[in-house]
Protein backbone atom coordinates (compact mmCIF):
# COMPACT_ATOMS: atom_id res chain seq x y z
CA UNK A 1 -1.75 17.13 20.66
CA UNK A 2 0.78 18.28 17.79
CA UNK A 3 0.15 17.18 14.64
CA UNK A 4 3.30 18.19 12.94
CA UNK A 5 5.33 15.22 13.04
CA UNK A 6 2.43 13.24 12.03
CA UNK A 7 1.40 15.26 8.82
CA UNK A 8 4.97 15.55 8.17
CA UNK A 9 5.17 11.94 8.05
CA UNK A 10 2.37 11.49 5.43
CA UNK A 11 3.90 14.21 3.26
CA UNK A 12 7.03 12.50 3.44
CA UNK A 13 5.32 9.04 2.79
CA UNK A 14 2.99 11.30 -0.22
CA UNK A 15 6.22 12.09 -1.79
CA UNK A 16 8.03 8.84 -2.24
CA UNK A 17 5.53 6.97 -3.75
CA UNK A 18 6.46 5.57 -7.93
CA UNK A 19 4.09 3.83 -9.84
CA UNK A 20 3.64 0.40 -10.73
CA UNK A 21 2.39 -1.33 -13.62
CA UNK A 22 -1.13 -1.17 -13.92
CA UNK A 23 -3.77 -0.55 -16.44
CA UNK A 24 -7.15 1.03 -17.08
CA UNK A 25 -10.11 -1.60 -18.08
CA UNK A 26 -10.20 -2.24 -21.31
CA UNK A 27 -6.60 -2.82 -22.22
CA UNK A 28 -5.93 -5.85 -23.61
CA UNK A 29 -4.37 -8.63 -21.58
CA UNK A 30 -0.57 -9.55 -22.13
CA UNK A 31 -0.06 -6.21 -23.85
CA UNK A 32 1.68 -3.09 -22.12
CA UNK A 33 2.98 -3.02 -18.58
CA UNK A 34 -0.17 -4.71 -17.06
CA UNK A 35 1.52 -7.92 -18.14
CA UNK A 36 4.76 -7.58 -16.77
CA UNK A 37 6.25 -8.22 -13.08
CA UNK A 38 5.07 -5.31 -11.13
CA UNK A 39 8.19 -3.34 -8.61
CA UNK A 40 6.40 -1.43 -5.44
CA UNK A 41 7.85 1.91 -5.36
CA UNK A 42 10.31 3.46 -2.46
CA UNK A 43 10.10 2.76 1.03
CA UNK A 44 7.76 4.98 2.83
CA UNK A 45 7.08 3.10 6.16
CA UNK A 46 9.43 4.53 8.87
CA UNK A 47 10.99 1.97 11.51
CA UNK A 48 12.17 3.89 14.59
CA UNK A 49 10.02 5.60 17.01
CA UNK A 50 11.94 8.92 16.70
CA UNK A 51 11.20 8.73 12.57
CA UNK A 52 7.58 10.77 11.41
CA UNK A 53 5.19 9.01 11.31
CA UNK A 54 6.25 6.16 13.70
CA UNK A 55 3.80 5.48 16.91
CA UNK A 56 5.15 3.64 20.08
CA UNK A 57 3.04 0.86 21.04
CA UNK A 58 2.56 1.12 25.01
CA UNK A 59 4.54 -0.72 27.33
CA UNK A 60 7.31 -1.86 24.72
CA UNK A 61 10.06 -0.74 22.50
CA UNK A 62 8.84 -1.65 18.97
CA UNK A 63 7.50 0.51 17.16
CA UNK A 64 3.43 0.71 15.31
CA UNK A 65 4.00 1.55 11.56
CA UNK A 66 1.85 3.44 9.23
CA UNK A 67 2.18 3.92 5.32
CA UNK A 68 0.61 5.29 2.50
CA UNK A 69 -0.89 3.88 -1.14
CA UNK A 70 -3.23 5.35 -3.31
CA UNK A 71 -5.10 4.32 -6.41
CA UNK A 72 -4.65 6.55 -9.54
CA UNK A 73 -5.36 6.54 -13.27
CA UNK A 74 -6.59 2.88 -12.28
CA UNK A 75 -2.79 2.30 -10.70
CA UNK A 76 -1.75 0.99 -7.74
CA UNK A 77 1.71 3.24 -6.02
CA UNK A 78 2.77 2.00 -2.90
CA UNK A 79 5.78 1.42 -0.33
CA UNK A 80 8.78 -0.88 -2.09
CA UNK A 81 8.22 -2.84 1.83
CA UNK A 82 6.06 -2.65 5.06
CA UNK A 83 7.27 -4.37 8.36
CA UNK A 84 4.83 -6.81 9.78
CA UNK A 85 1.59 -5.50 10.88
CA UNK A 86 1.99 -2.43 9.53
CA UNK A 87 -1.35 -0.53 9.00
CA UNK A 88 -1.65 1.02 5.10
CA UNK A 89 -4.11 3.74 4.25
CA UNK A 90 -5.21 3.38 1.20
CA UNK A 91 -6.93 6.38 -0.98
CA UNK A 92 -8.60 6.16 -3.99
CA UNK A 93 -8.41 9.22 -6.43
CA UNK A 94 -10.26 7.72 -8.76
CA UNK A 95 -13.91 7.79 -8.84
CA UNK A 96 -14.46 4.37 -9.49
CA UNK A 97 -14.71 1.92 -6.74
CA UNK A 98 -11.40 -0.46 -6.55
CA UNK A 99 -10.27 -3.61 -4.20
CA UNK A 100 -7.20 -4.36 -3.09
CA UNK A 101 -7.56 -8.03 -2.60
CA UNK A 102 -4.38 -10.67 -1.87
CA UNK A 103 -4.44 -13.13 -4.98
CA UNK A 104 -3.50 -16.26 -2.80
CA UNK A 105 -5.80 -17.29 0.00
CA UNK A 106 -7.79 -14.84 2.12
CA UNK A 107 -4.66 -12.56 3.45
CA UNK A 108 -6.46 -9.24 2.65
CA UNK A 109 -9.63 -7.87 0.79
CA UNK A 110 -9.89 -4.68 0.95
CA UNK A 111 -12.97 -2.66 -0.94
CA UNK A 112 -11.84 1.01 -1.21
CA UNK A 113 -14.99 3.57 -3.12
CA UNK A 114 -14.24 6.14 -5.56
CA UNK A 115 -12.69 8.85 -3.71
CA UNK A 116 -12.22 7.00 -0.63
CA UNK A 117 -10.42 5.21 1.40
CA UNK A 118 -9.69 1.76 3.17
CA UNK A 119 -7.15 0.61 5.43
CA UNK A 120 -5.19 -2.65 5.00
CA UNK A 121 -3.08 -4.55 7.79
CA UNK A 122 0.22 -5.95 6.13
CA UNK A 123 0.85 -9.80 6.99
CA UNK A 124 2.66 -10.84 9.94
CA UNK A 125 5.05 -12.44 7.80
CA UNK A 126 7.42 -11.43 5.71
CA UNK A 127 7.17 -12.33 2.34
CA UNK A 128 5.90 -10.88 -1.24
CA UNK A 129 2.55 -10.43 -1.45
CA UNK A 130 0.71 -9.97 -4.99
CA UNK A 131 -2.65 -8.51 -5.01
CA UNK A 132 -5.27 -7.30 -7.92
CA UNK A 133 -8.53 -5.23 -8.19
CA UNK A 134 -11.59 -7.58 -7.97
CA UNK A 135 -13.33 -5.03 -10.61
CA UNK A 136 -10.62 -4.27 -13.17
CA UNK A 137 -8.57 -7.64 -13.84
CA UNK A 138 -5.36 -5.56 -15.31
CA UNK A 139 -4.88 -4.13 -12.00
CA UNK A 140 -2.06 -5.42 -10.29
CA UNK A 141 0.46 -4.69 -7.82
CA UNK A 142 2.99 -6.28 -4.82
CA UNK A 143 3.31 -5.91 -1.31
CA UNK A 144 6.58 -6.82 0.02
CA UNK A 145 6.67 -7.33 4.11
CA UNK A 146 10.04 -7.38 4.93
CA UNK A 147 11.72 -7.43 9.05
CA UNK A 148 10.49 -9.23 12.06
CA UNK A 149 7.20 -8.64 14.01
């Protein structure tokens, strides 16, 4: 099996990742960026099946999506969008442990440990998602699920 296209996907993915406005613990609420509207960085998740990354699913034309966010410096960076159902791998750098969990309802809750990593399935629908760490309240971030199923 060649692996090329695949790592070269997650490089690619790596590389266009910005960060968004989190905070270590400790910072004081409604100070610094951790109180402001937080902006999910460039779009990493490809949408054709001849774009790296990309995985046919059997028997049809659409396409399985995969994309990229890590945890850093107690920081969420991640795609600006997913399409539905995409599955995110999620890596935590830091050595603390970190969730991403969906603030409304139970969409997601996902635990990732220091120096790990987790694996989140975007909604089905599209939509803006916000999310925070269950351990370090200033954490916050957004995913956006934007296209059709």
């Amino acid at each position: 099996m060649n692996l090329t296209p695949v790592i070269t996907g997650i490089v690619v993915a790596a590389g266009l990742f910005t960060l968004t406005g989190c905070s270590p613990t400790g910072a004081t609420p409604g100070t610094g960026p951790s109180s402001t509207a937080v902006s999910p960085g460039p779009l990493s998740s490809p949408s054709s099946s001849s774009s790296p990354g990309s995985t046919p699913t059997a028997g049809s034309t659409s396409t399985v999506t995969a994309a990229t966010m890590s945890i850093k410096n107690f920081a969420y960076q991640l795609p600006s969008s997913v399409a539905p159902g995409t599955k995110i791998t999620i890596t935590n750098v830091d050595s603390s442990n970190h969730t991403v969990t969906s603030d409304t309802g139970n969409t997601f809750n996902v635990m990732v440990p220091g120096g790990g990593s987790g694996t989140l399935t975007a909604p089905m629908t599209p939509g803006r998602y916000p999310f925070h760490c269950s351990y370090h309240a200033n954490m916050h971030g957004v995913l956006v699920v934007k296209g059709t199923p």
